[in-house]
N, C-alpha and C. Protein backbone atom coordinates (compact mmCIF):
# COMPACT_ATOMS: atom_id res chain seq x y z
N UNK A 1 194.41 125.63 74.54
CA UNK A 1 194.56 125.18 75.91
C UNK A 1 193.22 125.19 76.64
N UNK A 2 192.32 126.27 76.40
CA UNK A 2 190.82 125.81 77.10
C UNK A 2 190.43 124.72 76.78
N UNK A 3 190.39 124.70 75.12
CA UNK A 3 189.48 123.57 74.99
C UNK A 3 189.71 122.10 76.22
N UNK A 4 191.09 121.85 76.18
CA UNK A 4 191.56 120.99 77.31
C UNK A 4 190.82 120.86 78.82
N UNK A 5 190.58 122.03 78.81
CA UNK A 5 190.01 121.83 80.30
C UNK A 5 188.17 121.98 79.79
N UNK A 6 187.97 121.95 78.81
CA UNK A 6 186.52 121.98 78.44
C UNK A 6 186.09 120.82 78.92
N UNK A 7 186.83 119.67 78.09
CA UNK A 7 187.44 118.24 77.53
C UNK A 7 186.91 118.11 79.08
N UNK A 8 187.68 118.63 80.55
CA UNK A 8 187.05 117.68 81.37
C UNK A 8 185.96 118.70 82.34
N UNK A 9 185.55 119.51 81.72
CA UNK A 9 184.40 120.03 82.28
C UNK A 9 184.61 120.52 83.90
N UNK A 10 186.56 121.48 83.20
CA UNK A 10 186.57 122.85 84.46
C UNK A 10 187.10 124.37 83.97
N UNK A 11 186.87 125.31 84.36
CA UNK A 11 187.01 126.18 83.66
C UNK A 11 188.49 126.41 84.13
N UNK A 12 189.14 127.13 83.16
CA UNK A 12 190.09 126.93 83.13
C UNK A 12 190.89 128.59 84.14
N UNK A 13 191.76 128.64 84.80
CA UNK A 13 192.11 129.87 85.78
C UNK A 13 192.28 131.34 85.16
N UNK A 14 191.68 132.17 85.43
CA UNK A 14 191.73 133.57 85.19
C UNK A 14 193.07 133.98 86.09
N UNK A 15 193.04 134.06 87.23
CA UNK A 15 194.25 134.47 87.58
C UNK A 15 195.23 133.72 88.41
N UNK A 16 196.06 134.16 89.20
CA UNK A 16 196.91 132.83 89.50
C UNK A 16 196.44 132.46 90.72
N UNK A 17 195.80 133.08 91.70
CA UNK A 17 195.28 133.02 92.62
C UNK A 17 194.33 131.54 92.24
N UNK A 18 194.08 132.03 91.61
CA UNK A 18 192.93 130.57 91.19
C UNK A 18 193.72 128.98 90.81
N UNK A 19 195.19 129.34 90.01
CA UNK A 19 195.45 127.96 89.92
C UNK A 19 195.53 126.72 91.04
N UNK A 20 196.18 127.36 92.22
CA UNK A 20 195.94 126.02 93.08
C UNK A 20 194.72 125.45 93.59
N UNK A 21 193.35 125.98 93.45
CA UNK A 21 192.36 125.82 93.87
C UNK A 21 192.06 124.92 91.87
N UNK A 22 192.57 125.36 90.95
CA UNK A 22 192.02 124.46 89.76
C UNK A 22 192.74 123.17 89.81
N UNK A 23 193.99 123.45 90.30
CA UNK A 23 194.75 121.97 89.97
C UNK A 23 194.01 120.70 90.72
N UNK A 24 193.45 121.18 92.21
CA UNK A 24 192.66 120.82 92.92
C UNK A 24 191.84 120.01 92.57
N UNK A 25 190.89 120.88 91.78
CA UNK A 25 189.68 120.41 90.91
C UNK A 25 189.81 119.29 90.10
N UNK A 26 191.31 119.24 89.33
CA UNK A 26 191.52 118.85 88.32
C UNK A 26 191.71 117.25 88.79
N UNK A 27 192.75 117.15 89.81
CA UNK A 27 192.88 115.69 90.75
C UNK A 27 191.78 115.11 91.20
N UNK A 28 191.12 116.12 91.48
CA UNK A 28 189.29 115.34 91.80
C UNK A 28 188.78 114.55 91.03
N UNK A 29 188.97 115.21 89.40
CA UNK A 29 188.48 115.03 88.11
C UNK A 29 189.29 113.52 87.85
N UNK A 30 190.36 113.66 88.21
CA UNK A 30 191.25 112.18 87.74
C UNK A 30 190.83 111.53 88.38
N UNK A 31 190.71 111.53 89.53
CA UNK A 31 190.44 110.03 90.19
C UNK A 31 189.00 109.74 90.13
N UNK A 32 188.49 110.63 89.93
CA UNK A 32 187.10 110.16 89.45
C UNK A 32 186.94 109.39 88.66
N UNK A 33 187.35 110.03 87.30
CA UNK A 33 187.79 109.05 85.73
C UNK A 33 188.38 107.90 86.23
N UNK A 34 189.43 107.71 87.32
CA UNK A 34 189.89 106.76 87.17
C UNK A 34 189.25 105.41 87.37
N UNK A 35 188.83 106.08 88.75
CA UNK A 35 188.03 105.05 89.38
C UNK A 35 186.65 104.38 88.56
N UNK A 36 185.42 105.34 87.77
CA UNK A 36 184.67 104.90 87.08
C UNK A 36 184.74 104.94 85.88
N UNK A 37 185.94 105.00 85.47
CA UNK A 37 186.18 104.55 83.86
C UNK A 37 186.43 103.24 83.71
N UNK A 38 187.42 102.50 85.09
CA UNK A 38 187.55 101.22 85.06
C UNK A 38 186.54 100.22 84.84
N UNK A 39 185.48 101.06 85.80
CA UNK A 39 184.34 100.02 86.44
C UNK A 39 183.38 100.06 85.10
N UNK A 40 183.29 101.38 84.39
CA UNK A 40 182.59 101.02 83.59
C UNK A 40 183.12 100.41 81.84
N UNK A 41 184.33 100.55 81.70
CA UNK A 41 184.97 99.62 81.19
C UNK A 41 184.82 98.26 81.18
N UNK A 42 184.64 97.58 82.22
CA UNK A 42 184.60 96.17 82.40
C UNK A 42 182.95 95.71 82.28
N UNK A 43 182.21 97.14 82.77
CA UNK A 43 180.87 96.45 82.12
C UNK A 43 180.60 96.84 80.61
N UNK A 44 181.52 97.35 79.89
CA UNK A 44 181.03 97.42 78.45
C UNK A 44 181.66 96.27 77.58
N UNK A 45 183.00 95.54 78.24
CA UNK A 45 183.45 94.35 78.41
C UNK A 45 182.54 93.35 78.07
N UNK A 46 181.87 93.31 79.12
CA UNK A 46 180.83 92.44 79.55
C UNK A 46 179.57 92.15 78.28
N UNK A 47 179.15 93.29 78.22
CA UNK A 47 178.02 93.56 77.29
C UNK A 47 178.68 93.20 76.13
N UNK A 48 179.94 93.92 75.64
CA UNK A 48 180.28 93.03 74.09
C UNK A 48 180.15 91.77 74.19
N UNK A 49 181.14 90.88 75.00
CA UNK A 49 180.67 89.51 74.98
C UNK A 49 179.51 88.99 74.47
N UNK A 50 178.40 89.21 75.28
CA UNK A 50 177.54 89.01 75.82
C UNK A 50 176.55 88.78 73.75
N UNK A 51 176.59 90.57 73.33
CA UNK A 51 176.68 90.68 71.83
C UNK A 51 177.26 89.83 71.24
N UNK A 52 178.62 89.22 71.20
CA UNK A 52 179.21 88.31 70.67
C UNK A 52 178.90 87.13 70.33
N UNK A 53 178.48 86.31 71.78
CA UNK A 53 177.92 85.47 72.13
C UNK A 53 176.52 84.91 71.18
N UNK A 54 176.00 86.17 70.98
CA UNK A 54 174.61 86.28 70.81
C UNK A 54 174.68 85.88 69.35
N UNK A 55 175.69 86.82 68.40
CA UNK A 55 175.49 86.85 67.05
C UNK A 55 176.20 85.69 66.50
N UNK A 56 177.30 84.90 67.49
CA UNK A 56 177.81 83.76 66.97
C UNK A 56 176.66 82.26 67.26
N UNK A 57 175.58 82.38 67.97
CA UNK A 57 174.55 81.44 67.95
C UNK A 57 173.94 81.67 66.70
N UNK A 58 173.21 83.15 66.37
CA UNK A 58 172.55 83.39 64.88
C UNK A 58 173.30 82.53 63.55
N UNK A 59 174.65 83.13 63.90
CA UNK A 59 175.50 82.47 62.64
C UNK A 59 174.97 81.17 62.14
N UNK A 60 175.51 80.44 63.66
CA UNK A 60 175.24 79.18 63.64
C UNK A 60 173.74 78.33 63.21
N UNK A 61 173.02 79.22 63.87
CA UNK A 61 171.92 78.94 63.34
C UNK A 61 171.08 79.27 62.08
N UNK A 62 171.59 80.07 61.27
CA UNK A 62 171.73 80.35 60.03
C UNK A 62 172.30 79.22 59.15
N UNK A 63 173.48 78.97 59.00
CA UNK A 63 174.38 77.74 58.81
C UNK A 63 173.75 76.62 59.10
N UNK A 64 173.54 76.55 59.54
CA UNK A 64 172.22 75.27 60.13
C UNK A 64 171.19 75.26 59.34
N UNK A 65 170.24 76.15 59.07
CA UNK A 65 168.62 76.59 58.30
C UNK A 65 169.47 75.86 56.77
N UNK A 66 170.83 76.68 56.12
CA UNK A 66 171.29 76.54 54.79
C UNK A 66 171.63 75.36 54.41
N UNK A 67 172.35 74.32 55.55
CA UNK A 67 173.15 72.87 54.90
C UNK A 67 172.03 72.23 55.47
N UNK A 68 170.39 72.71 55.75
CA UNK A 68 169.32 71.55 55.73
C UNK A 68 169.12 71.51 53.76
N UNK A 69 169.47 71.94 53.24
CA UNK A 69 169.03 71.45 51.59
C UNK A 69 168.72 72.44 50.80
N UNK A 70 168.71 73.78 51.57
CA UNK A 70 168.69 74.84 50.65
C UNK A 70 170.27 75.50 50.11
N UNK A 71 169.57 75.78 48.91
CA UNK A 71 171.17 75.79 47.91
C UNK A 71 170.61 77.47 47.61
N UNK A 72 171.49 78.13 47.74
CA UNK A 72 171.24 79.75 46.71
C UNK A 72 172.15 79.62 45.60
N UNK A 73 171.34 80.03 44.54
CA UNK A 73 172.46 80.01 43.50
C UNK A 73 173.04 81.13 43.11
N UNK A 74 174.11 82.05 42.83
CA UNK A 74 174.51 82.88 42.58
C UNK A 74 174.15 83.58 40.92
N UNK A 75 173.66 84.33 40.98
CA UNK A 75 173.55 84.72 39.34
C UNK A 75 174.58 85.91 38.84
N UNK A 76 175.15 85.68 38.53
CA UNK A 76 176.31 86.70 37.77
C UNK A 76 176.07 86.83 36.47
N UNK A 77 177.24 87.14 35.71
CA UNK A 77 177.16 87.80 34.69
C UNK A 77 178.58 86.64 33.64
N UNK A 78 177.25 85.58 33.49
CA UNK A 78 178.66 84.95 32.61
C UNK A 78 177.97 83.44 31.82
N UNK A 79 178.69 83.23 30.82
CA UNK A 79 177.54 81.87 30.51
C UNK A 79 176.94 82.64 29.26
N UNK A 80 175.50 81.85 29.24
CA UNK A 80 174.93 82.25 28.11
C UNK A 80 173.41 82.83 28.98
N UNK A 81 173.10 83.06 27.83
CA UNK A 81 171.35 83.98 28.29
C UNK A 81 171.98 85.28 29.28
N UNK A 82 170.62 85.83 29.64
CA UNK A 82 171.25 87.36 30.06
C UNK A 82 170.11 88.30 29.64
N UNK A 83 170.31 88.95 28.96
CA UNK A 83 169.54 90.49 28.45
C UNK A 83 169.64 90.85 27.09
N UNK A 84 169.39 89.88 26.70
CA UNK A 84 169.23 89.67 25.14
C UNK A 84 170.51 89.47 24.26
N UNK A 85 171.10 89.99 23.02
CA UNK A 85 172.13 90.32 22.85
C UNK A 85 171.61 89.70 21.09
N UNK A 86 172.62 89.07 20.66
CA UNK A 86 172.58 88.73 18.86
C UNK A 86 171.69 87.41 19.06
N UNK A 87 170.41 87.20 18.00
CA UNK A 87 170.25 85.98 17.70
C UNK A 87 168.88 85.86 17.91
């Protein structure tokens, strides 16, 4: 049960005298969260996009650099030649 109130950074009541003065604290603590968790929610929103945005131009422009005429060829493990073998 401390750890809980660690979690929002209040100490938690020694005696009872103290709980209505923590619960106090604790409503402070909520609407705080509430209020700038939203706000900063919507700017981390923002910023993914923004990332999104960014790495779907690279793509594209990647994709672009490759179907100008460059071919990669894949080398696996199949066919003939390799790493020596009989012969």
């Amino acid at each position: 049960m401390i750890k809980k109130f660690g979690l929002i950074q209040v100490s938690p009541p020694v005696t009872l005298e103290e709980l209505d003065a923590k619960i106090a604290e604790i409503q402070k603590k909520q609407a705080y969260y509430t209020d700038h968790g939203e706000s900063k929610l919507k700017e981390t929103i923002v910023e993914l996009r923004k990332l999104n945005d960014q790495e779907e131009k690279e793509e594209t422009k990647q994709k672009e650099e490759v179907d100008d005429g460059v071919v990669f060829e894949a080398r696996g493990r199949g066919g003939r030649g390799g790493r020596g073998g009989r012969g």
